[in-house]
PDB file of N, CA and C in Angstrom:
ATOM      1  N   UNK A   1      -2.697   0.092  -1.503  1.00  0.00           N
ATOM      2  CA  UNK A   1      -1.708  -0.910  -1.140  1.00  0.00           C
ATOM      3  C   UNK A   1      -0.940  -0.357   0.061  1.00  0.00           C
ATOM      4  N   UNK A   2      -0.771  -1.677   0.892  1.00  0.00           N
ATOM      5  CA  UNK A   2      -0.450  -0.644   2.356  1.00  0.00           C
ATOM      6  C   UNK A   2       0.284  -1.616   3.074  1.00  0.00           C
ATOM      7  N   UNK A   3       0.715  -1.509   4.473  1.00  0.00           N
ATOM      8  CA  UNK A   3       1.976  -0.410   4.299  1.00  0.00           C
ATOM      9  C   UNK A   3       2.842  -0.930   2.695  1.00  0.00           C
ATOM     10  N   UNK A   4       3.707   0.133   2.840  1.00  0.00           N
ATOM     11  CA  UNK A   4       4.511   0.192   1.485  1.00  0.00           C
ATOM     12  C   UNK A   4       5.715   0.437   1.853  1.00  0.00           C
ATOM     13  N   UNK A   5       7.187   0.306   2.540  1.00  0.00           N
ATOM     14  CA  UNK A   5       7.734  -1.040   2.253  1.00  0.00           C
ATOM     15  C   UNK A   5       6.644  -1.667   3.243  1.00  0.00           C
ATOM     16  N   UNK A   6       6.657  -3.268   3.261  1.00  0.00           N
ATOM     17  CA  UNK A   6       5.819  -4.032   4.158  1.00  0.00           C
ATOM     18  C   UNK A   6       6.665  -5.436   4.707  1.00  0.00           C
ATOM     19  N   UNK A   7       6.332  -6.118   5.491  1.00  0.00           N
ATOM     20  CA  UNK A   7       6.620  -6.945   6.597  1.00  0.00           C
ATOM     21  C   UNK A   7       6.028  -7.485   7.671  1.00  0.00           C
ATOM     22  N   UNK A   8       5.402  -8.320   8.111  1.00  0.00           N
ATOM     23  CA  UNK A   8       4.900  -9.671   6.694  1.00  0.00           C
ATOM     24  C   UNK A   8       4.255  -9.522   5.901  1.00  0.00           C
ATOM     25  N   UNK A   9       3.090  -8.937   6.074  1.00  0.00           N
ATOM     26  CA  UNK A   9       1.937  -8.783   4.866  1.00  0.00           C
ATOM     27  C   UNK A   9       1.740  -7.522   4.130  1.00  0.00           C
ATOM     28  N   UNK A  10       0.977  -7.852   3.305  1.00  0.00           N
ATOM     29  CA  UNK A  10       0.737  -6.775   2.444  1.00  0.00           C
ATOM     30  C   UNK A  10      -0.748  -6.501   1.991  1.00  0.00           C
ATOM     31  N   UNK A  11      -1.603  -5.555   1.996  1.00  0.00           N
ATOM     32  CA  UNK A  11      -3.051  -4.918   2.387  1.00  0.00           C
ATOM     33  C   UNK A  11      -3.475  -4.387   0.928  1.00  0.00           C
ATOM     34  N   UNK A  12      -4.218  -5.162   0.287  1.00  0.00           N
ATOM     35  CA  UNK A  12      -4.407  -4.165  -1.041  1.00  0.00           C
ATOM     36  C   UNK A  12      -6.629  -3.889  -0.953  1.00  0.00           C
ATOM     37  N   UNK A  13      -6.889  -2.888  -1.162  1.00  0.00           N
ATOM     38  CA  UNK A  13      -7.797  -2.146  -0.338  1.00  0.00           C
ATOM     39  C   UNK A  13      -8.614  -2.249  -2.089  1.00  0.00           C
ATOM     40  N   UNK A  14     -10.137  -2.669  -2.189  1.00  0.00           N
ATOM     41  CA  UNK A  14     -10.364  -2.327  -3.525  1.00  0.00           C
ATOM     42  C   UNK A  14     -11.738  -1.845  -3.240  1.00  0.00           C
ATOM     43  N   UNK A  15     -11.841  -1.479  -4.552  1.00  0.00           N
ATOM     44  CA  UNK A  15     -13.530  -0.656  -4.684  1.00  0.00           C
ATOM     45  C   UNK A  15     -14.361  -1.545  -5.665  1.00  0.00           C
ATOM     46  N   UNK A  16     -15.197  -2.428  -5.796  1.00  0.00           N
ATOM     47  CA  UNK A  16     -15.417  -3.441  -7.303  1.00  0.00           C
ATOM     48  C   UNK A  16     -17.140  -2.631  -6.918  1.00  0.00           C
ATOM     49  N   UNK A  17     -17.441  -2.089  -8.858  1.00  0.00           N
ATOM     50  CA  UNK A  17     -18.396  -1.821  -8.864  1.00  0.00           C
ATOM     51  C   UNK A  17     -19.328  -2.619  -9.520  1.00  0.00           C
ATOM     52  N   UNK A  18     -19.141  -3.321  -9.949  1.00  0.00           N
ATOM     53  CA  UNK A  18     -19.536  -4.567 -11.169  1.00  0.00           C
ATOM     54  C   UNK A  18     -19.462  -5.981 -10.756  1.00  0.00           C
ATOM     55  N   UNK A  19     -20.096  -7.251 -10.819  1.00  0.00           N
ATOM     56  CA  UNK A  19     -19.466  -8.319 -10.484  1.00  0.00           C
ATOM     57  C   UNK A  19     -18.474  -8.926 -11.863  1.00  0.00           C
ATOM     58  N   UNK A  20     -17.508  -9.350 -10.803  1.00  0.00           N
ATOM     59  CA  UNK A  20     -16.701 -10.171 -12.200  1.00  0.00           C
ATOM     60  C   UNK A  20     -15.723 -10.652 -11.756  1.00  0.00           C
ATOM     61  N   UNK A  21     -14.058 -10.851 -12.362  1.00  0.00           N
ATOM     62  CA  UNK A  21     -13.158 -11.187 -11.602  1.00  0.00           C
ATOM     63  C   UNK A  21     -12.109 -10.443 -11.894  1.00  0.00           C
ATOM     64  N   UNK A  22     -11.231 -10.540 -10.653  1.00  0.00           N
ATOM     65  CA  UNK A  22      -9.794  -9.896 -10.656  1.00  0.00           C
ATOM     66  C   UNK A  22      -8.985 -11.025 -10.525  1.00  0.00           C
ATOM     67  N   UNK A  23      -7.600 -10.938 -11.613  1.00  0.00           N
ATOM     68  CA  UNK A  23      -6.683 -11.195 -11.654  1.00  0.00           C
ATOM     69  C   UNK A  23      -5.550 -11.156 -10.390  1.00  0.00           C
ATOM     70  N   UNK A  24      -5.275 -11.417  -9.603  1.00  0.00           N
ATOM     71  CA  UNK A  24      -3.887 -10.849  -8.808  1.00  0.00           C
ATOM     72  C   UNK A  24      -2.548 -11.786  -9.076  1.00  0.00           C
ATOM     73  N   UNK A  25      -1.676 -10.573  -9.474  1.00  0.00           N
ATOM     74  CA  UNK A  25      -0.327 -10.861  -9.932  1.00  0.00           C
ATOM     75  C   UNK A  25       0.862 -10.266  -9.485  1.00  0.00           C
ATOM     76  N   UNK A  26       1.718 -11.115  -8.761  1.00  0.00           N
ATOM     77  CA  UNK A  26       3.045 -10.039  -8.221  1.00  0.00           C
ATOM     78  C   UNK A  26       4.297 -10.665  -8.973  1.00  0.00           C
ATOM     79  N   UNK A  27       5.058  -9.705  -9.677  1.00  0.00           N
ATOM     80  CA  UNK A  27       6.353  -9.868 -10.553  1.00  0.00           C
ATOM     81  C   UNK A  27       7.608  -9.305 -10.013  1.00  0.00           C
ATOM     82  N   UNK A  28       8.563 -10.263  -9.434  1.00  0.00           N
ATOM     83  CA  UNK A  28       9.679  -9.729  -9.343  1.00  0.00           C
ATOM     84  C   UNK A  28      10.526  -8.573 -10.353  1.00  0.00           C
ATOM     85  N   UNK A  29      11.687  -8.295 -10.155  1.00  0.00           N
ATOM     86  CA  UNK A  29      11.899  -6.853 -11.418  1.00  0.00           C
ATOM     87  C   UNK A  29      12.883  -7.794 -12.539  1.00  0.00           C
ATOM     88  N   UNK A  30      12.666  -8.828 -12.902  1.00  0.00           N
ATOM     89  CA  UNK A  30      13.202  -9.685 -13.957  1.00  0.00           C
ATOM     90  C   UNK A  30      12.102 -10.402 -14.813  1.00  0.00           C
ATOM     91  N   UNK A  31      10.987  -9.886 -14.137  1.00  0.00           N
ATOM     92  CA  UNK A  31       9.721 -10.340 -15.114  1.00  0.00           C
ATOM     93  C   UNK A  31       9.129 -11.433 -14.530  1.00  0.00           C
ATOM     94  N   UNK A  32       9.542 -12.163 -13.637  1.00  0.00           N
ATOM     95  CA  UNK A  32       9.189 -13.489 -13.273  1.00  0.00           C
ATOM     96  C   UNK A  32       7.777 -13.550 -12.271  1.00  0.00           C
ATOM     97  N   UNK A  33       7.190 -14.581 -12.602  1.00  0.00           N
ATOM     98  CA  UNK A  33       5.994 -14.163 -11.844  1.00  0.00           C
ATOM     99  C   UNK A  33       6.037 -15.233 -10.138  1.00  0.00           C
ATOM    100  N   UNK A  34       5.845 -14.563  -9.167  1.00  0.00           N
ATOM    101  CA  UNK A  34       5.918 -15.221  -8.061  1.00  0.00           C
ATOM    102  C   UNK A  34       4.842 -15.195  -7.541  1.00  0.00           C
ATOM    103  N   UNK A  35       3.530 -14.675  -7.547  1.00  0.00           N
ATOM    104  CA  UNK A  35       2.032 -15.351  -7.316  1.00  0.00           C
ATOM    105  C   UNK A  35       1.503 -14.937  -8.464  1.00  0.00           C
ATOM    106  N   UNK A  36       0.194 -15.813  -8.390  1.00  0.00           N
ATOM    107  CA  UNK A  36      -1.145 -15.884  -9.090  1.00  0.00           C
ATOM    108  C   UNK A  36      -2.283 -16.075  -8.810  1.00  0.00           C
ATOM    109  N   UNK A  37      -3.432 -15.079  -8.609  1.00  0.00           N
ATOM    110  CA  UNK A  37      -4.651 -15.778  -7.696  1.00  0.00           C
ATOM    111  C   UNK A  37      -5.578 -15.364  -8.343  1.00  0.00           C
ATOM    112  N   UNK A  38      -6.850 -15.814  -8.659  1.00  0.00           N
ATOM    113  CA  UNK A  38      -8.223 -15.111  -9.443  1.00  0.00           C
ATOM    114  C   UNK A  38      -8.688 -15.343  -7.965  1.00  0.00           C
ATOM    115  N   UNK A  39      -9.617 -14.040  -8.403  1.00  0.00           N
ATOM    116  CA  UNK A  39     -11.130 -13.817  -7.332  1.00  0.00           C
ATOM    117  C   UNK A  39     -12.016 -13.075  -7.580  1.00  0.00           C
ATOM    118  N   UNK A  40     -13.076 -13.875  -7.732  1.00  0.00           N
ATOM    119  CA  UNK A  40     -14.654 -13.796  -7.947  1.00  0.00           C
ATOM    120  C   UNK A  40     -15.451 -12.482  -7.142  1.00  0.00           C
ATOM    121  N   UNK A  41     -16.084 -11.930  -7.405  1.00  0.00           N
ATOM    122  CA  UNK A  41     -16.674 -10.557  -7.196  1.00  0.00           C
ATOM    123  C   UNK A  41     -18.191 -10.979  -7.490  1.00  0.00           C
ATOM    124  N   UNK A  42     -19.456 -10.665  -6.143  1.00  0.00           N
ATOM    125  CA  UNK A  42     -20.621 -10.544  -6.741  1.00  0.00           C
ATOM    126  C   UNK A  42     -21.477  -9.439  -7.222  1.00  0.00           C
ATOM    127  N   UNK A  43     -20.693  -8.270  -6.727  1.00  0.00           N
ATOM    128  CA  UNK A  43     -20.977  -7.024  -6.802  1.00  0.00           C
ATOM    129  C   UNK A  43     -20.536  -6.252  -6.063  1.00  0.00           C
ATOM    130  N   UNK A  44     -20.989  -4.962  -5.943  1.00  0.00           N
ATOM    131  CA  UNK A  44     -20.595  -3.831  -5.709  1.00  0.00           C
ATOM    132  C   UNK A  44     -20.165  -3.896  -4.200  1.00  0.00           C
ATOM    133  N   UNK A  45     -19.154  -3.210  -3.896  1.00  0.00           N
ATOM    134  CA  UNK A  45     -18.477  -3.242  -2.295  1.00  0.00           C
ATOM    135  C   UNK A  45     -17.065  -3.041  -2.060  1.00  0.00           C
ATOM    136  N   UNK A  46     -16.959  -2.621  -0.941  1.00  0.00           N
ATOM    137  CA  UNK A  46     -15.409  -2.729  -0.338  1.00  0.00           C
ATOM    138  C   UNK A  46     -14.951  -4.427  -0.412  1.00  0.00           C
ATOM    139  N   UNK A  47     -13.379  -4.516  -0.846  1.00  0.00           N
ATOM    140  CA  UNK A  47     -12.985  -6.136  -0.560  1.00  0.00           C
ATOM    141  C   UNK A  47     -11.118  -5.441  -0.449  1.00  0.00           C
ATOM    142  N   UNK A  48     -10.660  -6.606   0.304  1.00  0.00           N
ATOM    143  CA  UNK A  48      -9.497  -6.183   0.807  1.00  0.00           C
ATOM    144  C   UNK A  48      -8.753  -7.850   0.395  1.00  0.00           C
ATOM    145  N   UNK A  49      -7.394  -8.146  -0.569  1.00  0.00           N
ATOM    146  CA  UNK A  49      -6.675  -9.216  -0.058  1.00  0.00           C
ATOM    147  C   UNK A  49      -5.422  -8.710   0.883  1.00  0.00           C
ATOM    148  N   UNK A  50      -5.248  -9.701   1.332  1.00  0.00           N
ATOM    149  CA  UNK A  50      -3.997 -10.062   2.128  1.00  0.00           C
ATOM    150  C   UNK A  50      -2.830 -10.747   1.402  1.00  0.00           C
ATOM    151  N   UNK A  51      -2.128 -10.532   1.400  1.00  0.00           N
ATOM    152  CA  UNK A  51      -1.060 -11.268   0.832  1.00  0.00           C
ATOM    153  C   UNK A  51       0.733 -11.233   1.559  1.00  0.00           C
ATOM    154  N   UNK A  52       0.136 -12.522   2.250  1.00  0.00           N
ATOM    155  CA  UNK A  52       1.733 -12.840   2.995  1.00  0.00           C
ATOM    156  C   UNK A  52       2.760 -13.669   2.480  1.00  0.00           C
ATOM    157  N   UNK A  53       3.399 -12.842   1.874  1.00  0.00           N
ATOM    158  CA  UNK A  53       4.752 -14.001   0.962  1.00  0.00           C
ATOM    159  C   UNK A  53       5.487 -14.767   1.988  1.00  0.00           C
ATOM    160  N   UNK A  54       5.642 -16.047   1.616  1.00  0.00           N
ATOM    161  CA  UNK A  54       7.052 -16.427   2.289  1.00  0.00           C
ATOM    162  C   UNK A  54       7.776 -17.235   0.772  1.00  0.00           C
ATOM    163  N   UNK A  55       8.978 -17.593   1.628  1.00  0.00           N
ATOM    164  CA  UNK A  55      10.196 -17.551   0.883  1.00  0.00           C
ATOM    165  C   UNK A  55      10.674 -17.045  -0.402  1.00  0.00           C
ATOM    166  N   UNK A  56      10.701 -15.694  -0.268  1.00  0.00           N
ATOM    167  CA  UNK A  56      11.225 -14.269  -1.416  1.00  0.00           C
ATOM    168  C   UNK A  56      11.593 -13.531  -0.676  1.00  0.00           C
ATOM    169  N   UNK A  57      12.653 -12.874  -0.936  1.00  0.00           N
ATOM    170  CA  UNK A  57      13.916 -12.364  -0.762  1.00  0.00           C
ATOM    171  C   UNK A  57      13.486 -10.655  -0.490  1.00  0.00           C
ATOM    172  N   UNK A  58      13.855  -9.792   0.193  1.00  0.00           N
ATOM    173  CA  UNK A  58      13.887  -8.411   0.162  1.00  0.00           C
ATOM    174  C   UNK A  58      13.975  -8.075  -1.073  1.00  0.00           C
ATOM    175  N   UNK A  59      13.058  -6.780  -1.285  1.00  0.00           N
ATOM    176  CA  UNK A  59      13.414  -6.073  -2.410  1.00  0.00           C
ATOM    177  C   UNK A  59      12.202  -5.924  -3.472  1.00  0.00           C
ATOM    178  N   UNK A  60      12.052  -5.322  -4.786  1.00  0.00           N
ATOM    179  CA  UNK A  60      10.947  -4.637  -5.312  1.00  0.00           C
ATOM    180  C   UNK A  60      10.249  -5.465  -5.929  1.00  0.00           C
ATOM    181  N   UNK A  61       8.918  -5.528  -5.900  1.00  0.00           N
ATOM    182  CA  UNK A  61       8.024  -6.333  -6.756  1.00  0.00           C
ATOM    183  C   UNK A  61       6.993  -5.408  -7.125  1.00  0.00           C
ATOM    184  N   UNK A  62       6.185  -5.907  -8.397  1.00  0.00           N
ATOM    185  CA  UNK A  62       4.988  -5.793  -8.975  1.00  0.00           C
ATOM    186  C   UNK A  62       4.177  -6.169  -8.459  1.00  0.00           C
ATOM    187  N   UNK A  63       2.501  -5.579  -8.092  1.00  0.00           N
ATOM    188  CA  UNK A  63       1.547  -5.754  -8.427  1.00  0.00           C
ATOM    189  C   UNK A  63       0.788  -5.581  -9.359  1.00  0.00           C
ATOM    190  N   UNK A  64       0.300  -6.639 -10.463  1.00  0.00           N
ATOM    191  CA  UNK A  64      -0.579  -6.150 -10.871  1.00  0.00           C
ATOM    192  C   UNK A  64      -2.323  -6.855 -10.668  1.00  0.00           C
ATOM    193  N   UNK A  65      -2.959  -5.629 -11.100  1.00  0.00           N
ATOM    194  CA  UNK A  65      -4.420  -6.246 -10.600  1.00  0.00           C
ATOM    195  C   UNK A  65      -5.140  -6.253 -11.594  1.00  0.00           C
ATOM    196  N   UNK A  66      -5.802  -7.028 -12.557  1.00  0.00           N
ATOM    197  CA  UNK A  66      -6.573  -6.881 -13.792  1.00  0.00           C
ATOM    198  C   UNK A  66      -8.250  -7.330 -13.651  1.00  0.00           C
ATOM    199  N   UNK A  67      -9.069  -6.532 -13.866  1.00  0.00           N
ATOM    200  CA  UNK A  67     -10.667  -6.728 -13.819  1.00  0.00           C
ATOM    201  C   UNK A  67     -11.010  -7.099 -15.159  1.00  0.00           C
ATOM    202  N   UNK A  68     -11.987  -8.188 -15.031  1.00  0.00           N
ATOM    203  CA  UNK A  68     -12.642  -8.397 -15.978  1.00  0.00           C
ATOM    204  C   UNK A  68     -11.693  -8.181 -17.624  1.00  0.00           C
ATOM    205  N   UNK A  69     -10.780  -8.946 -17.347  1.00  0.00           N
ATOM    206  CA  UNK A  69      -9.920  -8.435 -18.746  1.00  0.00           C
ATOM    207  C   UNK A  69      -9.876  -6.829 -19.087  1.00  0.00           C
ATOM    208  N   UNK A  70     -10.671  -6.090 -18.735  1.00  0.00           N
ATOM    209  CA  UNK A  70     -10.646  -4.935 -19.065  1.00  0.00           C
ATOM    210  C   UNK A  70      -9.724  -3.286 -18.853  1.00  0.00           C
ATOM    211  N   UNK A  71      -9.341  -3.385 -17.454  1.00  0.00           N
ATOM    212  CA  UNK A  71      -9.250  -2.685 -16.429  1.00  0.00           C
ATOM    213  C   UNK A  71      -7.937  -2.990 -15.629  1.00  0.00           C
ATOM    214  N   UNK A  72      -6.469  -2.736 -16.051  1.00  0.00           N
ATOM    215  CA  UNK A  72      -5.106  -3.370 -15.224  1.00  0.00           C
ATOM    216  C   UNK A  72      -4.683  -2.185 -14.319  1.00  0.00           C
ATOM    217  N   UNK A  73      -4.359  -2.348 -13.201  1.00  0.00           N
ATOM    218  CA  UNK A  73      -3.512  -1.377 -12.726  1.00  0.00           C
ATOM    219  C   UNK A  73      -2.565  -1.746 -11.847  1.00  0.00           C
ATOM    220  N   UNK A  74      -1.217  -1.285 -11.716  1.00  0.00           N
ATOM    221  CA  UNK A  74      -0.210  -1.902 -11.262  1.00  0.00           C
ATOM    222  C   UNK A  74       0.688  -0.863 -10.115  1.00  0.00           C
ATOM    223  N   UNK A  75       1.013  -1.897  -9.027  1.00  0.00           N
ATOM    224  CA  UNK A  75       1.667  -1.063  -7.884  1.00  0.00           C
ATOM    225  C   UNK A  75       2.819  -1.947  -7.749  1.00  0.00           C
ATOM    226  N   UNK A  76       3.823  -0.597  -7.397  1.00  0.00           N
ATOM    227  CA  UNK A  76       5.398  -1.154  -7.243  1.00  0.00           C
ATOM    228  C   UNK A  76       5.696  -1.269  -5.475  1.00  0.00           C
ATOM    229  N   UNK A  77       5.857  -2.034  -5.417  1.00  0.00           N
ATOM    230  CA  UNK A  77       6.109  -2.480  -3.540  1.00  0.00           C
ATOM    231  C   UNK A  77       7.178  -2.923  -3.465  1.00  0.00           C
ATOM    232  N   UNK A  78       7.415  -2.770  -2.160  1.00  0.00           N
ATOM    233  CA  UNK A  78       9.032  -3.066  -1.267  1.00  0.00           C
ATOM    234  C   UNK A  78       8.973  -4.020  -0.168  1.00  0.00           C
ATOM    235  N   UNK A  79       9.525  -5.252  -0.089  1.00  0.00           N
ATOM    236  CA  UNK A  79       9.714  -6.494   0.865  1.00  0.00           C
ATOM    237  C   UNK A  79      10.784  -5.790   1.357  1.00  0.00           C
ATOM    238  N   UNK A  80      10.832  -5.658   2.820  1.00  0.00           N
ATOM    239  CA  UNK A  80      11.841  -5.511   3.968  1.00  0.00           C
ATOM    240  C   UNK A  80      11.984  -6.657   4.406  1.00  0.00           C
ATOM    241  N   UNK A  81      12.603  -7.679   5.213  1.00  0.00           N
ATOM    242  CA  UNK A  81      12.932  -8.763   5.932  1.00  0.00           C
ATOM    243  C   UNK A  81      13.683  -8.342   7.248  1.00  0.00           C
TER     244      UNK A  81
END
């Protein structure tokens, strides 16, 4: 996940060895969820999203990323404005 604080966008870099799907989820620090996106995987490879928020406020959010139901891992990021 890159840069980290970020402005405008935000770079999350993955490795998928399996086809299947990922979850993408970003949570403000009150629990609230401010995106939601599935994406489909056919196999094995580099894949990169982008993710340019608009209208949310400076300050810390969640990523989390979940595979195939199986597999969650979560990054804490910083919105500068």
């Amino acid at each position: 996940v890159y840069p980290n604080p970020f402005n405008p966008s935000l770079n999350i870099d993955l490795l998928i060895h399996d086809p299947g799907q990922l979850l993408f989820e970003v949570y403000d620090l009150k629990g609230r969820i401010i995106k939601k996106k599935e994406y489909n995987y056919d196999g094995d490879g580099n894949y990169s999203i982008l993710w340019q928020p608009a209208k949310i406020s400076s300050g810390i959010y969640f990523i989390v990323l979940t595979f195939n139901n199986r597999y969650t891992e979560t990054k804490k990021v910083s919105f500068l404005k």
